[in-house]
N, C-alpha and C. Protein backbone atom coordinates (compact mmCIF):
# COMPACT_ATOMS: atom_id res chain seq x y z
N UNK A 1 -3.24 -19.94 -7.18
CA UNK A 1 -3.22 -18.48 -7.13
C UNK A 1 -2.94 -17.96 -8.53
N UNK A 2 -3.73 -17.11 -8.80
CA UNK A 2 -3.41 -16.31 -10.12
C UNK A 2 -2.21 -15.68 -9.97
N UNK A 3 -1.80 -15.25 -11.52
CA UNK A 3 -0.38 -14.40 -11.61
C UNK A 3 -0.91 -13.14 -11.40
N UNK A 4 -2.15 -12.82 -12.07
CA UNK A 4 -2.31 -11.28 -10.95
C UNK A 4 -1.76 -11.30 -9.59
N UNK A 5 -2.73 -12.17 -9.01
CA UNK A 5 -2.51 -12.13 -7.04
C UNK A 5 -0.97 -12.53 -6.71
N UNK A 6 0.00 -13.34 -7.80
CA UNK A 6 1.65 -13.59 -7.46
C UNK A 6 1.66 -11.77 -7.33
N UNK A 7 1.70 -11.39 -8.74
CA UNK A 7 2.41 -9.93 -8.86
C UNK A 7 2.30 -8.70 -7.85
N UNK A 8 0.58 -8.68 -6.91
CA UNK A 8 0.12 -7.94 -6.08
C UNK A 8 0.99 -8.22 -5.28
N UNK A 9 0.98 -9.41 -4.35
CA UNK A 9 1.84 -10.17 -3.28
C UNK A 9 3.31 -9.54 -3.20
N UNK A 10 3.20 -9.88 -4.32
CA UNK A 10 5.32 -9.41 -4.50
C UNK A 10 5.27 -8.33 -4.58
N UNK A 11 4.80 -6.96 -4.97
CA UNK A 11 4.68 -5.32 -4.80
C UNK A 11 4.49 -5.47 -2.91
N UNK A 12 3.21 -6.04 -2.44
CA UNK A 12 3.18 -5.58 -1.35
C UNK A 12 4.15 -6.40 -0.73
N UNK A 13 4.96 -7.09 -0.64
CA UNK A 13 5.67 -7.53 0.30
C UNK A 13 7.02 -6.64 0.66
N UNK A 14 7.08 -6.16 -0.44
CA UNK A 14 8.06 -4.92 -0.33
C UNK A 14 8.00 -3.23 -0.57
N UNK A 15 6.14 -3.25 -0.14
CA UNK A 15 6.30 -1.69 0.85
C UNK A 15 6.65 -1.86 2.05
N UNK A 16 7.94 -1.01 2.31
CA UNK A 16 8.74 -0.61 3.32
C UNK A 16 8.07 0.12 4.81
N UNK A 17 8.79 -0.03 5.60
CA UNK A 17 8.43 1.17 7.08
C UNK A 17 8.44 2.36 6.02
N UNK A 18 7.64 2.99 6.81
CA UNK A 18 7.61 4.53 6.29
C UNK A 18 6.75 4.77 4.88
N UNK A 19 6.54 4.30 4.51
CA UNK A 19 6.22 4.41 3.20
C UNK A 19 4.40 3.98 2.99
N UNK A 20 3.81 4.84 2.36
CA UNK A 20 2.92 5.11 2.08
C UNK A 20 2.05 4.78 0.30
N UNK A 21 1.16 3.45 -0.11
CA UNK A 21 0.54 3.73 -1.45
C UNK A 21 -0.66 3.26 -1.28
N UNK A 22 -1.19 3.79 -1.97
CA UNK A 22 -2.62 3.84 -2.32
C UNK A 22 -2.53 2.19 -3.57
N UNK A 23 -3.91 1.69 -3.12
CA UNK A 23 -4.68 0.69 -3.97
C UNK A 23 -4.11 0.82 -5.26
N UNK A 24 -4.77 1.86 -6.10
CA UNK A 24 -4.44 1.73 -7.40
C UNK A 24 -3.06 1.93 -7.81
N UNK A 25 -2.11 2.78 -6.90
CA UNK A 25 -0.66 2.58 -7.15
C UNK A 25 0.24 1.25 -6.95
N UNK A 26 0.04 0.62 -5.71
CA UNK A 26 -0.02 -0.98 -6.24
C UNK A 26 0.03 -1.59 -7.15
N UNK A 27 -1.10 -1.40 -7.72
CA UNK A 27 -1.85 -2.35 -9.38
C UNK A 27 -1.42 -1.58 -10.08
N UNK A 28 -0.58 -0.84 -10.01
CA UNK A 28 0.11 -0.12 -11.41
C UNK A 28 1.11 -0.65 -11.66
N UNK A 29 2.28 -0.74 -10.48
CA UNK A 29 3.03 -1.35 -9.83
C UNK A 29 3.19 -2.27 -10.56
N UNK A 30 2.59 -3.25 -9.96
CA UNK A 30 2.10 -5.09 -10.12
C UNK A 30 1.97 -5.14 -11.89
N UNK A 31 1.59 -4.03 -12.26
CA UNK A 31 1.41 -4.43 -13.92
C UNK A 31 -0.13 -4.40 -14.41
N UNK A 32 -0.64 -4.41 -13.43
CA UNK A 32 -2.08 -4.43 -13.89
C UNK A 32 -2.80 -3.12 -13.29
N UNK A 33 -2.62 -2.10 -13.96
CA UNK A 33 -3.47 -0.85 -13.50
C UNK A 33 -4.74 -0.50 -13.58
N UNK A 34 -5.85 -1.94 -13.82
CA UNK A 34 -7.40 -1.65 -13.12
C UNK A 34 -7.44 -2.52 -12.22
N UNK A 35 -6.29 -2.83 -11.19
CA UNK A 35 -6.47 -3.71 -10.64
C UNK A 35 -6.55 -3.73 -8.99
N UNK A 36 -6.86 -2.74 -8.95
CA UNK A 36 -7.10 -1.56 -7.51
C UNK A 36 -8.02 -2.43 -6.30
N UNK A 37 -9.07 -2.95 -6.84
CA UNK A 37 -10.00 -3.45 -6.21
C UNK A 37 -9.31 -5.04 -6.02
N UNK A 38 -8.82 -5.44 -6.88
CA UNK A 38 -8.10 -6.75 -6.30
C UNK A 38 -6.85 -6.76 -5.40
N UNK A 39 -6.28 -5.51 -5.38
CA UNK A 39 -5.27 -4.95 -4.35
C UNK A 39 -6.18 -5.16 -2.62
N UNK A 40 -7.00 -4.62 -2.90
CA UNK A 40 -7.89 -4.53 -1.49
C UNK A 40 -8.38 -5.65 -1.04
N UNK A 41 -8.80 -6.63 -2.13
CA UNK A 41 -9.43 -7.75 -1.67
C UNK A 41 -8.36 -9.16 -1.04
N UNK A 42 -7.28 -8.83 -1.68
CA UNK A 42 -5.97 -9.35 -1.28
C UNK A 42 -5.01 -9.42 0.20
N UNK A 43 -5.44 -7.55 0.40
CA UNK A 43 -5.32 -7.29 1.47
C UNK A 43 -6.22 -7.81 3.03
N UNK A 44 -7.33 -8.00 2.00
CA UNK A 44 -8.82 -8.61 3.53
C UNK A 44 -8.48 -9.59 3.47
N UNK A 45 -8.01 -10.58 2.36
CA UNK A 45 -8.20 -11.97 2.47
C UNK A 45 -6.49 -12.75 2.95
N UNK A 46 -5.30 -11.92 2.80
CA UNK A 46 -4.12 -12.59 2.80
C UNK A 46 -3.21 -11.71 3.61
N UNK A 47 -3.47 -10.69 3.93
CA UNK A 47 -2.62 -10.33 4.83
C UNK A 47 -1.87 -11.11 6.23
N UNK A 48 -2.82 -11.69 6.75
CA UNK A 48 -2.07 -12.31 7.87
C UNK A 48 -1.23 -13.79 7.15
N UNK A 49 -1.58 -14.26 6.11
CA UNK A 49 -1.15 -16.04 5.94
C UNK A 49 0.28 -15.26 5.40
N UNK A 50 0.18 -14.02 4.30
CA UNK A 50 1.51 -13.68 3.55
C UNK A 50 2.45 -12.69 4.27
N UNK A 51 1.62 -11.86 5.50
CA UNK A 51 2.23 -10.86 6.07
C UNK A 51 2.84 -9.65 5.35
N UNK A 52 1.54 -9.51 4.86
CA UNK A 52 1.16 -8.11 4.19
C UNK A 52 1.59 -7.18 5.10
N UNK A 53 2.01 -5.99 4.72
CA UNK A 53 1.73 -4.61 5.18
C UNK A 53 0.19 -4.18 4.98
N UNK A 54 -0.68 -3.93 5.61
CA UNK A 54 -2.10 -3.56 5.06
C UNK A 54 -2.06 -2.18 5.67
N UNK A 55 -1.42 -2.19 6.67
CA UNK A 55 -1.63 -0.52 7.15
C UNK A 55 -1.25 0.88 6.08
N UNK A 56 -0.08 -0.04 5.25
CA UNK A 56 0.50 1.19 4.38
C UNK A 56 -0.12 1.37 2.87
N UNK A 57 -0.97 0.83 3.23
CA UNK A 57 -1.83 0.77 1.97
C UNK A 57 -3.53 1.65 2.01
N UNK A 58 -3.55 2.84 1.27
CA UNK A 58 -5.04 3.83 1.63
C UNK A 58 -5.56 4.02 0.31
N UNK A 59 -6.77 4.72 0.05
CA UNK A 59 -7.30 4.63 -1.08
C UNK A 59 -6.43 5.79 -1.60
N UNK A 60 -6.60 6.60 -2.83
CA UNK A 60 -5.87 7.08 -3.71
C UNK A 60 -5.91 8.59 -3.20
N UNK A 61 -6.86 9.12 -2.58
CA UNK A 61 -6.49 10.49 -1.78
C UNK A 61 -6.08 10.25 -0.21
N UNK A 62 -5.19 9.02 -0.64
CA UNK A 62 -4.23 8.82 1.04
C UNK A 62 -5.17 8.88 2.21
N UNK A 63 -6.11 8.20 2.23
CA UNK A 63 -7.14 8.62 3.45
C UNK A 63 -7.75 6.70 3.81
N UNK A 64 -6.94 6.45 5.05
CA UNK A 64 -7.49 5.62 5.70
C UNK A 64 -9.29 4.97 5.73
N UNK A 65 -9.66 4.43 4.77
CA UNK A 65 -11.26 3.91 4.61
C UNK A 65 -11.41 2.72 5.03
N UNK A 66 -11.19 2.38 6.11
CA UNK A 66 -11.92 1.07 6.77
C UNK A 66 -13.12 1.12 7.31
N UNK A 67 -13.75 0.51 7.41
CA UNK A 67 -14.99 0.54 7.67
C UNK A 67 -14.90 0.07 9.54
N UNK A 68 -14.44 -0.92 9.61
CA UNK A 68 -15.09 -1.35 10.91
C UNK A 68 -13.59 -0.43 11.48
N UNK A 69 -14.43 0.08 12.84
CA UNK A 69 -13.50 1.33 13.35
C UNK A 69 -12.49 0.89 13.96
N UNK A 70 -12.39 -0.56 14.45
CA UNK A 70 -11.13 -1.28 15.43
C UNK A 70 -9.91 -0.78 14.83
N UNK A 71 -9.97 -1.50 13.58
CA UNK A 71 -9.18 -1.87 12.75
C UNK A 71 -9.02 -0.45 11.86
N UNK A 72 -10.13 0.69 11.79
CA UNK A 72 -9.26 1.87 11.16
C UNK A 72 -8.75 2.42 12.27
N UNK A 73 -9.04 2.86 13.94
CA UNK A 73 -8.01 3.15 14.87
C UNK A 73 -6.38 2.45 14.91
N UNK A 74 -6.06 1.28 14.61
CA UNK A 74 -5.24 0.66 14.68
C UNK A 74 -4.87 0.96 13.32
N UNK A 75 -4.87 1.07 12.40
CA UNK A 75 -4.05 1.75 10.84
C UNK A 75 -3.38 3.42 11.28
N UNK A 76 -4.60 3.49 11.56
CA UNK A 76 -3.99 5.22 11.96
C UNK A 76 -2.71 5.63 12.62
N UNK A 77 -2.99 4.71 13.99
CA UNK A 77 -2.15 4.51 15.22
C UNK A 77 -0.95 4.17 14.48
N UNK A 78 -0.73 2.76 14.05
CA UNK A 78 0.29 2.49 13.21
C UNK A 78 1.35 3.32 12.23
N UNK A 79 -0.14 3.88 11.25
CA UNK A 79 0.92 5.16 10.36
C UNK A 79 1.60 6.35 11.20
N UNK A 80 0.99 6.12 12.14
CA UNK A 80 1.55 7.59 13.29
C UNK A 80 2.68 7.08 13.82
N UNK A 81 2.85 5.64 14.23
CA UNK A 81 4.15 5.46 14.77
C UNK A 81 5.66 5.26 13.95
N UNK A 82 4.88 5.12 12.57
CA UNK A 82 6.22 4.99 11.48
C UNK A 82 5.87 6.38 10.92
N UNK A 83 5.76 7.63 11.78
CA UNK A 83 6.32 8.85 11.32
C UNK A 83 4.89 9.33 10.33
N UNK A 84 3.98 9.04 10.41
CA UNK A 84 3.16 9.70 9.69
C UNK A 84 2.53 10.38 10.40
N UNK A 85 2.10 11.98 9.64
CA UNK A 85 0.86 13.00 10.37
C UNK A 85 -0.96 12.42 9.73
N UNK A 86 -1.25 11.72 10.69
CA UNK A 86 -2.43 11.60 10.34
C UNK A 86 -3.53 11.84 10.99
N UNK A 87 -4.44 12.74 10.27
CA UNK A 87 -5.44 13.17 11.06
C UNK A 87 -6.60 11.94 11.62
N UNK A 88 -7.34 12.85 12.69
CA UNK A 88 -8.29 11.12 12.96
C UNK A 88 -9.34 11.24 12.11
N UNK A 89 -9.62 11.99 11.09
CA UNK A 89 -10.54 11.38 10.20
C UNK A 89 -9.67 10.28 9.35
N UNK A 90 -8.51 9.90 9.38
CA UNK A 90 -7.74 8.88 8.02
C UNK A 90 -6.86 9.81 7.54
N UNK A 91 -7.11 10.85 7.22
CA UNK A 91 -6.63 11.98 6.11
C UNK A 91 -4.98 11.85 6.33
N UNK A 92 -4.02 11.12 5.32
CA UNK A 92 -2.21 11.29 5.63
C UNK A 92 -2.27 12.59 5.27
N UNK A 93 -1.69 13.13 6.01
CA UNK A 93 -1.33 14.79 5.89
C UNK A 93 0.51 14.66 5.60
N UNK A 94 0.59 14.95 3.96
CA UNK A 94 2.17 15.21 3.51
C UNK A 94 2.70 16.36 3.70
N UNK A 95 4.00 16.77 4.03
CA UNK A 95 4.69 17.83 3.70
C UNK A 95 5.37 17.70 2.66
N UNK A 96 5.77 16.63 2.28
CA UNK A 96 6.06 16.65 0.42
C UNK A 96 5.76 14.65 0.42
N UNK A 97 5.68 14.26 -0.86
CA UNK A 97 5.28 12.57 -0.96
C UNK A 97 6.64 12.74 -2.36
N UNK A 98 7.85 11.39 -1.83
CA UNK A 98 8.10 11.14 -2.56
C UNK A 98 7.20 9.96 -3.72
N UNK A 99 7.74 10.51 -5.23
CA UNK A 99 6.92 9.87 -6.33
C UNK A 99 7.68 8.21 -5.99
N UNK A 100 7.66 7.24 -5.05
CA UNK A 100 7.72 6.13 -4.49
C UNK A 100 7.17 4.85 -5.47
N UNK A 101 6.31 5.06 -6.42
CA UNK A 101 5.53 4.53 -6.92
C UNK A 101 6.25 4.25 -8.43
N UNK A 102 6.74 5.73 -8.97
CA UNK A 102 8.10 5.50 -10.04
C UNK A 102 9.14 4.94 -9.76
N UNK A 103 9.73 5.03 -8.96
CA UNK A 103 10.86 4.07 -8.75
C UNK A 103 10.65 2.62 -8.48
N UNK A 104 9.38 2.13 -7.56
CA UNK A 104 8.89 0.82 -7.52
C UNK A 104 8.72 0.08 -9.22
N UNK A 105 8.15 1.02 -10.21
CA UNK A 105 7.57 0.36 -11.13
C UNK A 105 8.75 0.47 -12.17
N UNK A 106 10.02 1.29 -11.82
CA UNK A 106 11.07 1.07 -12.87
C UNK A 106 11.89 0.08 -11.91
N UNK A 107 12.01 -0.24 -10.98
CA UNK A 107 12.81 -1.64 -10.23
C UNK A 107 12.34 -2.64 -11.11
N UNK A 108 10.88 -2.84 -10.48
CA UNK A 108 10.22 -3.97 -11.23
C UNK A 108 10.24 -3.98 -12.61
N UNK A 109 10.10 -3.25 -13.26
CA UNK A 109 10.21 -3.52 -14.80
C UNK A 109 11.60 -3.59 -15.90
N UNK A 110 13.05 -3.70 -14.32
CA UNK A 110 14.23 -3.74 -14.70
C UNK A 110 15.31 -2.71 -14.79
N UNK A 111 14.43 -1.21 -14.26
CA UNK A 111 15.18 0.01 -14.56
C UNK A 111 16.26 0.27 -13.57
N UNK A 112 16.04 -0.12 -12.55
CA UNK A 112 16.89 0.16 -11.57
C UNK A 112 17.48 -1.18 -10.80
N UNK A 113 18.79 -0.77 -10.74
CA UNK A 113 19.78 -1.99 -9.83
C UNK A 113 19.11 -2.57 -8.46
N UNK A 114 19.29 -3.41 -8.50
CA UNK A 114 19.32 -3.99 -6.55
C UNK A 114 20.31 -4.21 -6.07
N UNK A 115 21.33 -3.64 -6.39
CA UNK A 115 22.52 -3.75 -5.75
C UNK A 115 23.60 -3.27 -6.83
C-alpha cells in the first residue's frame, strides 16, 4: 500500500458519527490536496476490508453522487439517521457546517492535543 492510501485510511478512519467531508477535504487532510479522486477510489475499493465510513464522505458541494441508486438510497438514509437534513436528490442541507476540516488538519499536523 502506498503512503498516500496509509494517510487517506488514517483521515477516514476517524470521521466521526455526525460528521460530514467531502473528497477533496479528505486529501487535504491526508496531506495530499489533488488527491480527491484517490479518496473515492479508496472508498469503492476498501471500505468494507478497513471499515471505512463511506457514507460521510460527498463530493465538495455536500451532495450525495452515487451512481448505482441502492447504494445512494442507503447513504442518504444513513446521513438522515446520524442527524442529517438531506434532501432526496443527495443535497446535505446545513444550518451552519462546522469548519471540521481545520481542526482535522491542525490535529494531524500536530496543532492540537489528543488529550
Amino acid at each position: 500500500m502506498t503512503e498516500l492510501s496509509k494517510a487517506i485510511i488514517k483521515v477516514l478512519k476517524d470521521v466521526r458519527y455526525g460528521s460530514v467531508f467531502s473528497y477533496k477535504e479528505i486529501a487535504e487532510i491526508s496531506g495530499y490536496p489533488s488527491a480527491a479522486r484517490q479518496v473515492s477510489r479508496l472508498l469503492h475499493t476498501c471500505s468494507n476490508k478497513y471499515q471505512l465510513p463511506w457514507w460521510r464522505i460527498v463530493n465538495s458541494n455536500y451532495k450525495v453522487v452515487i451512481r448505482d441508486i441502492e447504494s445512494f438510497n442507503q447513504q442518504v438514509e444513513v446521513l438522515r439517521t446520524e442527524g442529517h437534513n438531506v434532501h432526496d436528490n443527495g443535497q446535505i442541507i446545513f444550518k451552519w457546517k462546522h469548519n471540521y476540516s481545520f481542526i482535522m488538519i491542525s490535529y494531524y499536523r500536530g496543532g492540537i492535543s489528543n488529550g
